[in-house]
Every structure is written in structure tokens, then in C-alpha cells.
N, C-alpha and C. Protein backbone atom coordinates (compact mmCIF):
# COMPACT_ATOMS: atom_id res chain seq x y z
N UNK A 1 -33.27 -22.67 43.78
CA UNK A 1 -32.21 -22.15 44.59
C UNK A 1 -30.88 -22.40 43.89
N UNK A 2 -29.74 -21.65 43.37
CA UNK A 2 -28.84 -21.77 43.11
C UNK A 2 -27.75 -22.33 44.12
N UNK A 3 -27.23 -22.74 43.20
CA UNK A 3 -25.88 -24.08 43.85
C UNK A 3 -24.90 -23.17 43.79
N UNK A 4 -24.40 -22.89 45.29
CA UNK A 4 -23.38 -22.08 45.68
C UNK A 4 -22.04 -22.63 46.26
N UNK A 5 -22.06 -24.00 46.31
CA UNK A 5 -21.22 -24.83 46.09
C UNK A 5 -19.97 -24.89 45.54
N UNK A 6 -20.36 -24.66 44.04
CA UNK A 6 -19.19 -24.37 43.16
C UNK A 6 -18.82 -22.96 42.51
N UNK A 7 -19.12 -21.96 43.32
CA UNK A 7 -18.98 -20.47 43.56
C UNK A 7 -17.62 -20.14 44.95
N UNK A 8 -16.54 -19.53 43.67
CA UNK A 8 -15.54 -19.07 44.64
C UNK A 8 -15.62 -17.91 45.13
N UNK A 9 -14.89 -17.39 46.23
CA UNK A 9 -14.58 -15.90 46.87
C UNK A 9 -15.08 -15.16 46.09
N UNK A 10 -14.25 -15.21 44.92
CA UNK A 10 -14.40 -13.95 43.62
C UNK A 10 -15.81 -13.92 42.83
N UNK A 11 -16.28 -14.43 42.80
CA UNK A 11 -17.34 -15.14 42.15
C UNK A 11 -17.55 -15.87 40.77
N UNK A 12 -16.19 -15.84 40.48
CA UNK A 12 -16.32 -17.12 39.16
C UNK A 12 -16.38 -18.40 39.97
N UNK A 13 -17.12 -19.01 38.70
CA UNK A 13 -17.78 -20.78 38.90
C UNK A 13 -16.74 -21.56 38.51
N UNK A 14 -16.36 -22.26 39.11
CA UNK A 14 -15.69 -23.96 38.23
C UNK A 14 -16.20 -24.01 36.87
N UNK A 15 -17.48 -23.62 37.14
CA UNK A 15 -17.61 -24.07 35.51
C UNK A 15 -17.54 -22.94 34.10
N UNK A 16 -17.60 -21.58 34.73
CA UNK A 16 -16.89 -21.14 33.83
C UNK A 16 -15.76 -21.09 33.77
N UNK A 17 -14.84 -21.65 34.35
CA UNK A 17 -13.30 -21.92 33.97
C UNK A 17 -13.64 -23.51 33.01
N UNK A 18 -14.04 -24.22 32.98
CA UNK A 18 -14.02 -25.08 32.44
C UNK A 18 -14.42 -24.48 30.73
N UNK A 19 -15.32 -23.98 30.46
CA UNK A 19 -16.15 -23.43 29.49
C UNK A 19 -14.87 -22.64 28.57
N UNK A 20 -14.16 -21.65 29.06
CA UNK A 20 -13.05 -21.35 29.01
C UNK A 20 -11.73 -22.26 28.37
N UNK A 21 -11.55 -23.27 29.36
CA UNK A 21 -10.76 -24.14 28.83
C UNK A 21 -11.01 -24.87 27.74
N UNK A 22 -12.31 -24.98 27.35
CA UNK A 22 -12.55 -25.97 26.41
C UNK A 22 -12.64 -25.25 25.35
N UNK A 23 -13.05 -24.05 25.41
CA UNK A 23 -13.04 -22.94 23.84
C UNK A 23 -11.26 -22.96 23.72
N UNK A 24 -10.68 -22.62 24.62
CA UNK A 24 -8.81 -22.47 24.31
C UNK A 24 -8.46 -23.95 23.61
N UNK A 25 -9.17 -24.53 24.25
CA UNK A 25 -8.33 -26.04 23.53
C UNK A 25 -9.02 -26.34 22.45
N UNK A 26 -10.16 -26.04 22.04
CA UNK A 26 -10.94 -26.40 20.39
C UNK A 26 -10.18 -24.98 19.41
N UNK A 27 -9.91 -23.73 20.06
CA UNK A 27 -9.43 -22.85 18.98
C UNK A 27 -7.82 -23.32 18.77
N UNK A 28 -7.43 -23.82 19.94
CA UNK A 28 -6.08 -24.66 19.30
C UNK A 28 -5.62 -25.44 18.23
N UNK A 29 -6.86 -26.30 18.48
CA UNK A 29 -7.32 -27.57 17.51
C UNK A 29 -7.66 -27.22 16.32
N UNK A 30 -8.47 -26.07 16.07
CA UNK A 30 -8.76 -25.86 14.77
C UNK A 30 -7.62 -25.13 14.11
N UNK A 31 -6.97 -24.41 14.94
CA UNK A 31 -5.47 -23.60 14.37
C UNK A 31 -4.55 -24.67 14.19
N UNK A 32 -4.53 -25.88 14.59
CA UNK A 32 -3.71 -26.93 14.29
C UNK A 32 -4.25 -27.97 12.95
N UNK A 33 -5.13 -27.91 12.58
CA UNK A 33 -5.70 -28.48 11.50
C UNK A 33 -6.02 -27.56 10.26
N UNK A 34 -6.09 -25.97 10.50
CA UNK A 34 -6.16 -25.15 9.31
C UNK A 34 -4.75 -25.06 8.90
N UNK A 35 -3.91 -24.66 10.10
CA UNK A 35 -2.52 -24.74 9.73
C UNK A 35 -1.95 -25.21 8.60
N UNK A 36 -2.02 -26.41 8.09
CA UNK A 36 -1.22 -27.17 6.78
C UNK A 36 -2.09 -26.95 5.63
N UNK A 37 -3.47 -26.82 5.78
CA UNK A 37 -4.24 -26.78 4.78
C UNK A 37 -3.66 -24.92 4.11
N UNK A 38 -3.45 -24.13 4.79
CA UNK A 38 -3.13 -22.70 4.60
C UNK A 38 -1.68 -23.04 4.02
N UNK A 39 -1.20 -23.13 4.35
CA UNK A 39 0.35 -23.81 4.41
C UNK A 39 0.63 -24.51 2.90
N UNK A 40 -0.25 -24.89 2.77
CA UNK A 40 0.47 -25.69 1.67
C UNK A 40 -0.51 -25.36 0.19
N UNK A 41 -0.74 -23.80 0.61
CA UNK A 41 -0.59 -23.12 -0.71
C UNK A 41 0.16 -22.21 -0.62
N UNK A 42 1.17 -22.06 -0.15
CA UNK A 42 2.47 -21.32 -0.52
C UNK A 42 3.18 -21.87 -1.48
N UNK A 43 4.08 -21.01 -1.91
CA UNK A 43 4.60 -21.64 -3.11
C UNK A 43 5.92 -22.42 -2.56
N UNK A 44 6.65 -23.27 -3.49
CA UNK A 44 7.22 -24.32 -2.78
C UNK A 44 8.57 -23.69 -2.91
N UNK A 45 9.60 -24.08 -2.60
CA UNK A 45 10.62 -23.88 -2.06
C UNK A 45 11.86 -23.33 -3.40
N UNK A 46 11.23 -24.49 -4.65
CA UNK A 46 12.20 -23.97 -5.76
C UNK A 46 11.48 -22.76 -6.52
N UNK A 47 10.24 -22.34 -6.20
CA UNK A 47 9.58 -21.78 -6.97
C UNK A 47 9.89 -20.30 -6.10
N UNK A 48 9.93 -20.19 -4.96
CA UNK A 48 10.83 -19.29 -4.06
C UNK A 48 12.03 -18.62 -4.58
N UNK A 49 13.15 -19.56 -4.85
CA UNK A 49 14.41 -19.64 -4.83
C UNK A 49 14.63 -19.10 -6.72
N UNK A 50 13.38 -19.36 -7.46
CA UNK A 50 13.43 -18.54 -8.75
C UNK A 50 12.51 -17.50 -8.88
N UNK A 51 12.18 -16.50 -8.01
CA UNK A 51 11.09 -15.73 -7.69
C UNK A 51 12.17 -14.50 -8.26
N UNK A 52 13.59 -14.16 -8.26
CA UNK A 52 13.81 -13.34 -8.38
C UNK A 52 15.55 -14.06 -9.27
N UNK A 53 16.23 -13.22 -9.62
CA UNK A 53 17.54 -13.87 -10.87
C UNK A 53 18.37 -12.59 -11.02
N UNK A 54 20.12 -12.87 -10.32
CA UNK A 54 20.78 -11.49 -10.69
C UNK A 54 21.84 -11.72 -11.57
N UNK A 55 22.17 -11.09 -12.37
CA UNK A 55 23.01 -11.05 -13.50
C UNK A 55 24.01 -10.01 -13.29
N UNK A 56 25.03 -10.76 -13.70
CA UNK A 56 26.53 -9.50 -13.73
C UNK A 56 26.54 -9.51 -15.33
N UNK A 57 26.06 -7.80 -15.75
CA UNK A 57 26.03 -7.32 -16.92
C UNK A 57 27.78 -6.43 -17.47
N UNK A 58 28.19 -6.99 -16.73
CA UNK A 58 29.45 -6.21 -17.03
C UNK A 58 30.33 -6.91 -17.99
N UNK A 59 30.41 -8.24 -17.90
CA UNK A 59 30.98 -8.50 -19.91
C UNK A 59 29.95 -8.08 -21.17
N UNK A 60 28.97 -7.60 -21.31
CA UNK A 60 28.40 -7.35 -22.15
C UNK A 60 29.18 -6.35 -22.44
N UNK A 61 29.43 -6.50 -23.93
CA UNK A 61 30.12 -4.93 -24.67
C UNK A 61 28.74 -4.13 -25.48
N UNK A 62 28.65 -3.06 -25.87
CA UNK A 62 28.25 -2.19 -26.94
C UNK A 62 27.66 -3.37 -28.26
N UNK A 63 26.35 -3.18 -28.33
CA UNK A 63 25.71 -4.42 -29.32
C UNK A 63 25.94 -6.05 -29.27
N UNK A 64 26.11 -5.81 -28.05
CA UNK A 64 26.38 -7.25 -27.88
C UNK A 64 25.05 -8.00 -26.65
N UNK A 65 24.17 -9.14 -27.00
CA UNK A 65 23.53 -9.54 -25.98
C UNK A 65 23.85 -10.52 -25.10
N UNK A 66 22.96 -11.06 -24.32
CA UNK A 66 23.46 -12.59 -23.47
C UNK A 66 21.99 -13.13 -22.80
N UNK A 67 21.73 -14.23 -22.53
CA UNK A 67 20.62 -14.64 -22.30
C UNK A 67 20.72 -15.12 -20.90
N UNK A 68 19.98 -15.13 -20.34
CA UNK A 68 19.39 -15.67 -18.67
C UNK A 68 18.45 -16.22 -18.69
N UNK A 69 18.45 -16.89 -17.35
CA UNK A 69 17.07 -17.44 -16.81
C UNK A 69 16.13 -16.72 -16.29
N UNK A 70 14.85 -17.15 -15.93
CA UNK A 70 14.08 -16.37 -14.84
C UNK A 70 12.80 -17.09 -15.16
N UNK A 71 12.57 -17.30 -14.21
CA UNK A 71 11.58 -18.81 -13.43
C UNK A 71 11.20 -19.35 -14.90
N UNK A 72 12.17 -19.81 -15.49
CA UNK A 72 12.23 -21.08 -16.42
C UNK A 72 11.87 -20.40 -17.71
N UNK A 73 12.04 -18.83 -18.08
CA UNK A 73 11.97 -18.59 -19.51
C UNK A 73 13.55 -17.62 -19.85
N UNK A 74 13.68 -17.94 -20.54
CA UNK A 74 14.75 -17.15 -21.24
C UNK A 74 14.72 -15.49 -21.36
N UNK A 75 15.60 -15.07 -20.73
CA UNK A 75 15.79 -13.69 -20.89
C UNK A 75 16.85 -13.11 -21.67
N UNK A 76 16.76 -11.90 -22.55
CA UNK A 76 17.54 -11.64 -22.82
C UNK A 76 17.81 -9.94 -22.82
N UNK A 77 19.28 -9.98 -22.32
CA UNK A 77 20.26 -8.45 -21.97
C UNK A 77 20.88 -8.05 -23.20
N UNK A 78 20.40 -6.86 -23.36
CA UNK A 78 21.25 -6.19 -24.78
C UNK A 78 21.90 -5.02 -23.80
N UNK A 79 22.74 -4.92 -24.79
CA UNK A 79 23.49 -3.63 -24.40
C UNK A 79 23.54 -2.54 -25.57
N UNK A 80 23.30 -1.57 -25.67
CA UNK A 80 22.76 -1.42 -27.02
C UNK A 80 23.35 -0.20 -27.63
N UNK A 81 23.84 0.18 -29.19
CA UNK A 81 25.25 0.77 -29.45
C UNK A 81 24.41 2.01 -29.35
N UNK A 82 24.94 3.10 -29.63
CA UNK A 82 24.55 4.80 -29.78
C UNK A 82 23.65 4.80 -31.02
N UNK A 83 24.51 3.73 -32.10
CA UNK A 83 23.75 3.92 -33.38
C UNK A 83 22.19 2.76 -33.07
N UNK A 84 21.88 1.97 -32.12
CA UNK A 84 20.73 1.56 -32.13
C UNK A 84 19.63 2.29 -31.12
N UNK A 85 20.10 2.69 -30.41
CA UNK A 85 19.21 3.97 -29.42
C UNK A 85 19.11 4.93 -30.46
N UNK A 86 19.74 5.50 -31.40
CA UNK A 86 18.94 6.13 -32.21
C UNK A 86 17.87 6.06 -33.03
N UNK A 87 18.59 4.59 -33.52
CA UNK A 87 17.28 4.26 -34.83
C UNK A 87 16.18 3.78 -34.20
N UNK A 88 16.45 3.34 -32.67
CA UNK A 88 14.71 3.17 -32.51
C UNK A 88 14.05 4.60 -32.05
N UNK A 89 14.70 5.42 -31.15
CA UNK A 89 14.40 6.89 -31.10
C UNK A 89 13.45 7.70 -32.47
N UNK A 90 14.07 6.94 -33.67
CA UNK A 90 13.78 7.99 -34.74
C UNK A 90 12.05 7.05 -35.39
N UNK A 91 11.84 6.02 -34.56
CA UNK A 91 10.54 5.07 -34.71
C UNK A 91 9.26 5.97 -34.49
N UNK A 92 8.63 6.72 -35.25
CA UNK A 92 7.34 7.13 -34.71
C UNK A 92 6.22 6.02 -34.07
N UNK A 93 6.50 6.57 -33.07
CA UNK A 93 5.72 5.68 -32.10
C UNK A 93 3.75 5.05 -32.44
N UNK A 94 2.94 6.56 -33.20
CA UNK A 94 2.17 6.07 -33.69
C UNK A 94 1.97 4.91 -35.02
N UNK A 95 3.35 4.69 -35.39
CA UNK A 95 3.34 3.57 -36.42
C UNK A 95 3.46 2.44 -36.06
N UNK A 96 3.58 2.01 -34.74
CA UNK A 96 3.47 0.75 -34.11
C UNK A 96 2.74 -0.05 -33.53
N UNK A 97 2.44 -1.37 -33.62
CA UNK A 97 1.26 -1.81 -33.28
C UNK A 97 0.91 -1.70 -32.00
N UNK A 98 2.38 -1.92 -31.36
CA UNK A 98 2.43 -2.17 -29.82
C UNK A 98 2.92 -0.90 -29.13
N UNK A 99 2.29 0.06 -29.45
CA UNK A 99 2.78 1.68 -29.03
C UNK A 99 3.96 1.93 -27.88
N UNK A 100 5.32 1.97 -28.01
CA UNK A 100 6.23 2.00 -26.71
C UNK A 100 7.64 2.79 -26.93
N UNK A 101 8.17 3.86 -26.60
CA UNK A 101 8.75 4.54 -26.85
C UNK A 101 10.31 3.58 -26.30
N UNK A 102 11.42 3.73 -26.66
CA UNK A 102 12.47 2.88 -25.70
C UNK A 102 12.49 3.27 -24.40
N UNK A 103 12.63 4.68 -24.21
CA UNK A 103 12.85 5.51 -22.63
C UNK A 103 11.70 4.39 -21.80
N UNK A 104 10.25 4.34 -22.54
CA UNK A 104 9.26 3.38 -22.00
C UNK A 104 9.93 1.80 -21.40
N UNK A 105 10.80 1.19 -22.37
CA UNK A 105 11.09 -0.13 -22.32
C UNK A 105 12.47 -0.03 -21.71
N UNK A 106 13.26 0.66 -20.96
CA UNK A 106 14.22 0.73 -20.37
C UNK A 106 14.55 1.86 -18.98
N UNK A 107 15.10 1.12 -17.92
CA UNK A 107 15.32 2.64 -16.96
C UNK A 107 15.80 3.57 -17.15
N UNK A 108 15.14 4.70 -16.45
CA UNK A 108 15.91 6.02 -16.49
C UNK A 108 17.39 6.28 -16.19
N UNK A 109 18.24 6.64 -17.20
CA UNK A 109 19.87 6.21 -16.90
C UNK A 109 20.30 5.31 -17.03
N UNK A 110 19.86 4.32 -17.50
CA UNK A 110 20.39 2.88 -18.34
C UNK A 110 19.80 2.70 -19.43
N UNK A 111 19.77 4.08 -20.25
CA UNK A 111 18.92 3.41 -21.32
C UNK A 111 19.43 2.51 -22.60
N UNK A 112 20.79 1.86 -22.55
CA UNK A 112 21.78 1.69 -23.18
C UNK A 112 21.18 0.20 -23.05
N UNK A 113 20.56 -0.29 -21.52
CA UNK A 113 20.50 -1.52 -21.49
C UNK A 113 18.81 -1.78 -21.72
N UNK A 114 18.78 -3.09 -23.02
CA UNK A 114 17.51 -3.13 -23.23
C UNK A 114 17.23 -4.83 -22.74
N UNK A 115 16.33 -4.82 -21.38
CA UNK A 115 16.29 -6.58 -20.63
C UNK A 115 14.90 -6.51 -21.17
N UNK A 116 14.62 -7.64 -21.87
CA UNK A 116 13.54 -8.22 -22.39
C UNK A 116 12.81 -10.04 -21.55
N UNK A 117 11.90 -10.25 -21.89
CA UNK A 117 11.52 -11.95 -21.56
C UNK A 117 11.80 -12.43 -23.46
N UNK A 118 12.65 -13.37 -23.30
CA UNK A 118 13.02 -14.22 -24.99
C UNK A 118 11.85 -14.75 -25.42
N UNK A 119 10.51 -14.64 -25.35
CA UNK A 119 9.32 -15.10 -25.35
C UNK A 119 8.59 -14.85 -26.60
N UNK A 120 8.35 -15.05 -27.76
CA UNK A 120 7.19 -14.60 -28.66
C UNK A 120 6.20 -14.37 -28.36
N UNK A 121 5.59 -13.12 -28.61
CA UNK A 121 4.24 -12.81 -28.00
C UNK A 121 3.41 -13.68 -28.61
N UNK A 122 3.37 -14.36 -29.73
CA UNK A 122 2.81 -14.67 -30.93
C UNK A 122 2.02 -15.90 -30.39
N UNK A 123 3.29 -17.00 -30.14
CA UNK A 123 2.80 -17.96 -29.53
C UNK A 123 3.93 -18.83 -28.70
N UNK A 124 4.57 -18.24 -27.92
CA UNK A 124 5.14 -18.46 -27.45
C UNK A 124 7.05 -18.97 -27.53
N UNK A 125 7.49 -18.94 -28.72
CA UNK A 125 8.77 -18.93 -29.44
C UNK A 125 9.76 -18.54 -28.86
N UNK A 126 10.94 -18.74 -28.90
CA UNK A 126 12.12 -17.97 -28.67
C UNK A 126 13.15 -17.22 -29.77
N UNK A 127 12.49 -16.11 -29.70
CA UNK A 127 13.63 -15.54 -31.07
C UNK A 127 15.21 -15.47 -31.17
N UNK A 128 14.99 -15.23 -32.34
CA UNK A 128 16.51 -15.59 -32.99
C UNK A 128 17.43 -13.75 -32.11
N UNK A 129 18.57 -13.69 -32.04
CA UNK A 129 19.34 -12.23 -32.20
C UNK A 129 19.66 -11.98 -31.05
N UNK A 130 19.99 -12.99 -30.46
CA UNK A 130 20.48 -12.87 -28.81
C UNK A 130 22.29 -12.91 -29.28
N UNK A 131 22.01 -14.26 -29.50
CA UNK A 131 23.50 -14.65 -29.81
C UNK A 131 24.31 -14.16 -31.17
N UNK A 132 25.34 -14.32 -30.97
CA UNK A 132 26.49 -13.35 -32.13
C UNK A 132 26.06 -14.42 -33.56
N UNK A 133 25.54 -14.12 -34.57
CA UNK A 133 25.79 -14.58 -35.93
C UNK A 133 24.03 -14.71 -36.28
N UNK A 134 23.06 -14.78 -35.11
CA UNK A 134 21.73 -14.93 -35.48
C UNK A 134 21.02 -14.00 -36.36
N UNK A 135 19.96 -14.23 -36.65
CA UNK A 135 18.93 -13.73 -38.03
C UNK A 135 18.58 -12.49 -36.97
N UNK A 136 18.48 -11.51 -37.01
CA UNK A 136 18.44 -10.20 -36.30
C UNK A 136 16.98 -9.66 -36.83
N UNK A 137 16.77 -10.27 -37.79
CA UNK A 137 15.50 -9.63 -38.50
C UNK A 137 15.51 -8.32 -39.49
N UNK A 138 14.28 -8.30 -40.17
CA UNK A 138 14.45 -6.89 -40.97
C UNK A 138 15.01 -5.65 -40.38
N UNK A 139 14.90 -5.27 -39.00
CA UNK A 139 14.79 -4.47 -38.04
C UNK A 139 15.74 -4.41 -37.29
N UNK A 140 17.04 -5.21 -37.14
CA UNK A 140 18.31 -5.41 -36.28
C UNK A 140 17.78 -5.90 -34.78
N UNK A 141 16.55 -6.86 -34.46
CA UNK A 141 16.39 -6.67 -33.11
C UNK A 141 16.77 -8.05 -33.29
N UNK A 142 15.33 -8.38 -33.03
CA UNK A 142 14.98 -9.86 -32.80
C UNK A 142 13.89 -10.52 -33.89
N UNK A 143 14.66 -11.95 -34.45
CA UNK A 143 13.57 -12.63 -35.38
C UNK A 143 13.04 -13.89 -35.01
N UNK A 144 11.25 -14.00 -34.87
CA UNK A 144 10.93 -15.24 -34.14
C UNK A 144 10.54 -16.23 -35.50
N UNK A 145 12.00 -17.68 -35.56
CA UNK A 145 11.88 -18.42 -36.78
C UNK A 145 10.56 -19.30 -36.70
N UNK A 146 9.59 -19.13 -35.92
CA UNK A 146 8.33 -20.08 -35.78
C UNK A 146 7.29 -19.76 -36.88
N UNK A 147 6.94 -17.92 -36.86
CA UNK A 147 6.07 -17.40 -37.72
C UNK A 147 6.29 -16.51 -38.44
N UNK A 148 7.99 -15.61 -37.89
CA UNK A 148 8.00 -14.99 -38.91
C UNK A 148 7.70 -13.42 -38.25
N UNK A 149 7.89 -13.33 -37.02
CA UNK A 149 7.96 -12.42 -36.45
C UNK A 149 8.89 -11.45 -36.48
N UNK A 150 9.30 -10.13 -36.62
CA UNK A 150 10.29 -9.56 -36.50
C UNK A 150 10.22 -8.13 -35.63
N UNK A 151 11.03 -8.49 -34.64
CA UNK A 151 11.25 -6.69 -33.53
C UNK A 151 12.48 -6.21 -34.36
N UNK A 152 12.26 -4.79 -33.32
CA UNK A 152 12.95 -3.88 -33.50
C UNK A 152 14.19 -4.10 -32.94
N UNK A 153 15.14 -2.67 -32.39
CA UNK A 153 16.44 -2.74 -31.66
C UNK A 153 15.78 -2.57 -30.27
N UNK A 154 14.69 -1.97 -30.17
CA UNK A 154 13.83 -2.07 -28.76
C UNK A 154 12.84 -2.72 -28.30
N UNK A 155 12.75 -3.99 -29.01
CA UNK A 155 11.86 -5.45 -29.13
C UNK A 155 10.98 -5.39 -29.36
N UNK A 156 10.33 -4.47 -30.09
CA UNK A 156 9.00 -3.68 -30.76
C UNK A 156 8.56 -4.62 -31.89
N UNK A 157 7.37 -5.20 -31.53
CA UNK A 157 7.32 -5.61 -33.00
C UNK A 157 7.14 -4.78 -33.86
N UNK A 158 7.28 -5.10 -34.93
CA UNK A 158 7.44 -4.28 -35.97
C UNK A 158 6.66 -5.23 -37.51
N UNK A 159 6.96 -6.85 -37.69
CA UNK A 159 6.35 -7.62 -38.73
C UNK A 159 5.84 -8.52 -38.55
N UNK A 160 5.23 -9.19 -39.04
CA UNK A 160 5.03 -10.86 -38.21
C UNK A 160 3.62 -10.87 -37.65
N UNK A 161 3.30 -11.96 -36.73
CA UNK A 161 1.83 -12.26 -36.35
C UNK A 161 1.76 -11.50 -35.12
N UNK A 162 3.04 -11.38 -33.92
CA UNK A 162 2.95 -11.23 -32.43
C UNK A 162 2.31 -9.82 -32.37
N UNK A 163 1.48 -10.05 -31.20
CA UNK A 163 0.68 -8.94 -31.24
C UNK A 163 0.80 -7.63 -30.35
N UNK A 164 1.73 -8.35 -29.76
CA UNK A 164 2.91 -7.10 -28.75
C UNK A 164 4.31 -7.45 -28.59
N UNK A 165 4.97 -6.15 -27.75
CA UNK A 165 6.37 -6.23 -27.52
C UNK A 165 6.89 -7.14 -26.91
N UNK A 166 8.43 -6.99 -26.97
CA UNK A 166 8.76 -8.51 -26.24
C UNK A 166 8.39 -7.63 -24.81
N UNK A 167 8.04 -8.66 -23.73
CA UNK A 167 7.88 -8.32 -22.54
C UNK A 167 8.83 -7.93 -21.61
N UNK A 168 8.98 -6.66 -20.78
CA UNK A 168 10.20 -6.13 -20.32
C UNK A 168 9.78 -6.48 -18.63
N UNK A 169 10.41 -7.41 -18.30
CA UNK A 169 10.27 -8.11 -16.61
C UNK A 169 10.51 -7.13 -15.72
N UNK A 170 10.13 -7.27 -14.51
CA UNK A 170 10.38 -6.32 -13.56
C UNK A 170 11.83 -6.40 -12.73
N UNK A 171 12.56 -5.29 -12.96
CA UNK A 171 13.90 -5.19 -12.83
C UNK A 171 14.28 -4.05 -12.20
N UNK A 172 15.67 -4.64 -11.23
CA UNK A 172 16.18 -2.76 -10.97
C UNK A 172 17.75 -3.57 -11.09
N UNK A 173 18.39 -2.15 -11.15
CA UNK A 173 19.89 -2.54 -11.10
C UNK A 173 20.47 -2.25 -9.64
N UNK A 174 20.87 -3.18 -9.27
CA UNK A 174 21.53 -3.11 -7.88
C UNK A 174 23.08 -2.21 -7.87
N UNK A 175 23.41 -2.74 -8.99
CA UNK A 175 25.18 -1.68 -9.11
C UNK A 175 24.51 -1.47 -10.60
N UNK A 176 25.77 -0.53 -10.98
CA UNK A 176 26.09 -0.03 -12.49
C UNK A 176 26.35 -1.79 -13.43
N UNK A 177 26.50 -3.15 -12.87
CA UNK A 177 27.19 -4.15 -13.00
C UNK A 177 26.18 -5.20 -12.88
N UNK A 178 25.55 -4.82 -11.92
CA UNK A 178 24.47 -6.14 -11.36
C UNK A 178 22.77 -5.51 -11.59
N UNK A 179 22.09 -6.44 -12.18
CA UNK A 179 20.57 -6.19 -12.55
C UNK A 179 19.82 -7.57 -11.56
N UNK A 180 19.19 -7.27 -10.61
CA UNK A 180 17.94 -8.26 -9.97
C UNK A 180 16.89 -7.70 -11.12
N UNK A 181 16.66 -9.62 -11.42
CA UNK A 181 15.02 -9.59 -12.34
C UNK A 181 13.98 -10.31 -11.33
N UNK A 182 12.86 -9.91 -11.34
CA UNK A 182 12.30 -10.39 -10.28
C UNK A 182 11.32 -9.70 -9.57
């Protein structure tokens, strides 16, 4: 004979309200203990805060570069003269190891500005031809003094061990003035 006892009007039991309560309070519990474990593989707070890097490109003149940060490697901004957008223009592209046209390595309508990572593909180096008086290389770009690497005016390698271009980060220009890398 069933116990009608603990049977209300409606016909739920006491005890399925209890049954109820105790699943709400264990899925609490476990959302309160996955919580930090989930949590604390996010990335941390400085690693956030260098997730993205904006630069005011507006002292750069015509052949002139400047270097930045971005989450702890060196970047570097060329600005690049008429006469070096040509000579890499006139680069047959099948003669290169690392196949990349400039229009490829720069935005549409800024192609004047060439933003690279300062990185040797090779083995990791920072080349020379950022700054005013450096070894520019056979090529007027960039020369990496570790092995002997040498880019182009559009960071192409061109001599040396590295086995690709310098790496072009993900970028947009916010003004004609300001570039977010990131």
C-alpha cells in the first residue's frame, strides 16, 4: 500500500522536492570546484595586456625604420622609399626561396609600409637594418649577423641559411598614423 502521507494536493512528494534540492546543490558544487580549475587556464593578465601593441607611425620618414614590441619580440616598421617598392617589385618572384610578392607582405594602400617580426627565421636572431647606420645586407633590407642571413627591401630572404621571410604579424591600421599589431 503506498504511503500517502507525504503526498500533497498537487501530487508531488516531499521527497521529490528533496531529490531536486539535492541535484541543485551538488550541480552547484561541482560548478564551484570546476570553476578555478577552467579558470586558471586563461591566460594571465600581462599576457592579455600584450595580446595586441599600437604604434604611432607618423615620425617615420621615407626609408627610414623603427622597432617595437609585441609580446616580447621585436618588431620592425619600415617606411619604404619609391626607389625600394620598386626594386623589390622588379624581384621575380619564382627566384625566391620563400615565394612572396610585396603587395603579399603589405596592405592594400599602405604599401609604402613594410611591418615585419625582427626575428631570424634561421634560428631565431635579430637582424641588423632597422636602425640608421646598420649592415642592410647585400639586398638593402635586413642582415642577420648570427649566420649570415640576408633579406630583401621586402624581408625576403634572399642569402643565408633562413628558410623563410621575415614574418609579417597580424595588423590593421587604425588611422593613416596609428597601426594595432595584434
Amino acid at each position: 500500500m503506498a504511503d500517502t502521507a507525504d503526498v500533497t494536493e498537487d501530487g508531488v512528494r516531499r521527497r521529490d522536492f528533496i531529490y531536486v534540492a539535492t541535484g541543485a546543490f551538488g550541480a552547484v558544487g561541482a560548478a564551484a570546484v570546476v570553476w578555478p580549475l577552467v579558470n586558471q587556464m586563461n591566460p594571465s593578465a600581462d599576457v592579455r595586456a600584450m595580446a595586441t601593441t599600437e604604434v604611432d607611425i607618423s615620425g617615420i620618414a621615407a626609408g627610414q625604420a623603427i622597432k617595437a614590441v609585441w609580446q616580447g619580440k621585436p618588431v620592425f616598421l619600415r617606411q619604404l622609399t619609391p626607389a625600394e617598392i620598386a626594386t623589390a617589385n622588379k624581384v621575380a618572384v619564382s627566384e625566391l626561396r620563400d615565394p612572396q610578392t610585396l603587395a603579399e607582405r603589405t596592405k592594400p594602400g599602405k604599401e609604402q609600409w613594410l611591418i615585419t617580426l625582427g626575428v631570424c627565421t634561421h634560428l631565431g636572431c635579430v637582424p641588423l637594418g632597422a636602425a640608421e647606420g646598420e649592415n642592410k645586407g647585400d639586398y638593402g633590407g635586413y642582415f642577420c649577423p648570427c649566420h649570415g642571413s640576408h633579406y630583401d627591401t621586402a624581408a625576403r630572404i634572399r642569402k643565408g641559411p633562413a628558410p623563410k621571410n621575415l614574418e609579417v604579424p597580424p595588423l590593421t591600421f587604425k588611422t593613416d598614423t596609428l597601426v594595432e599589431i595584434g
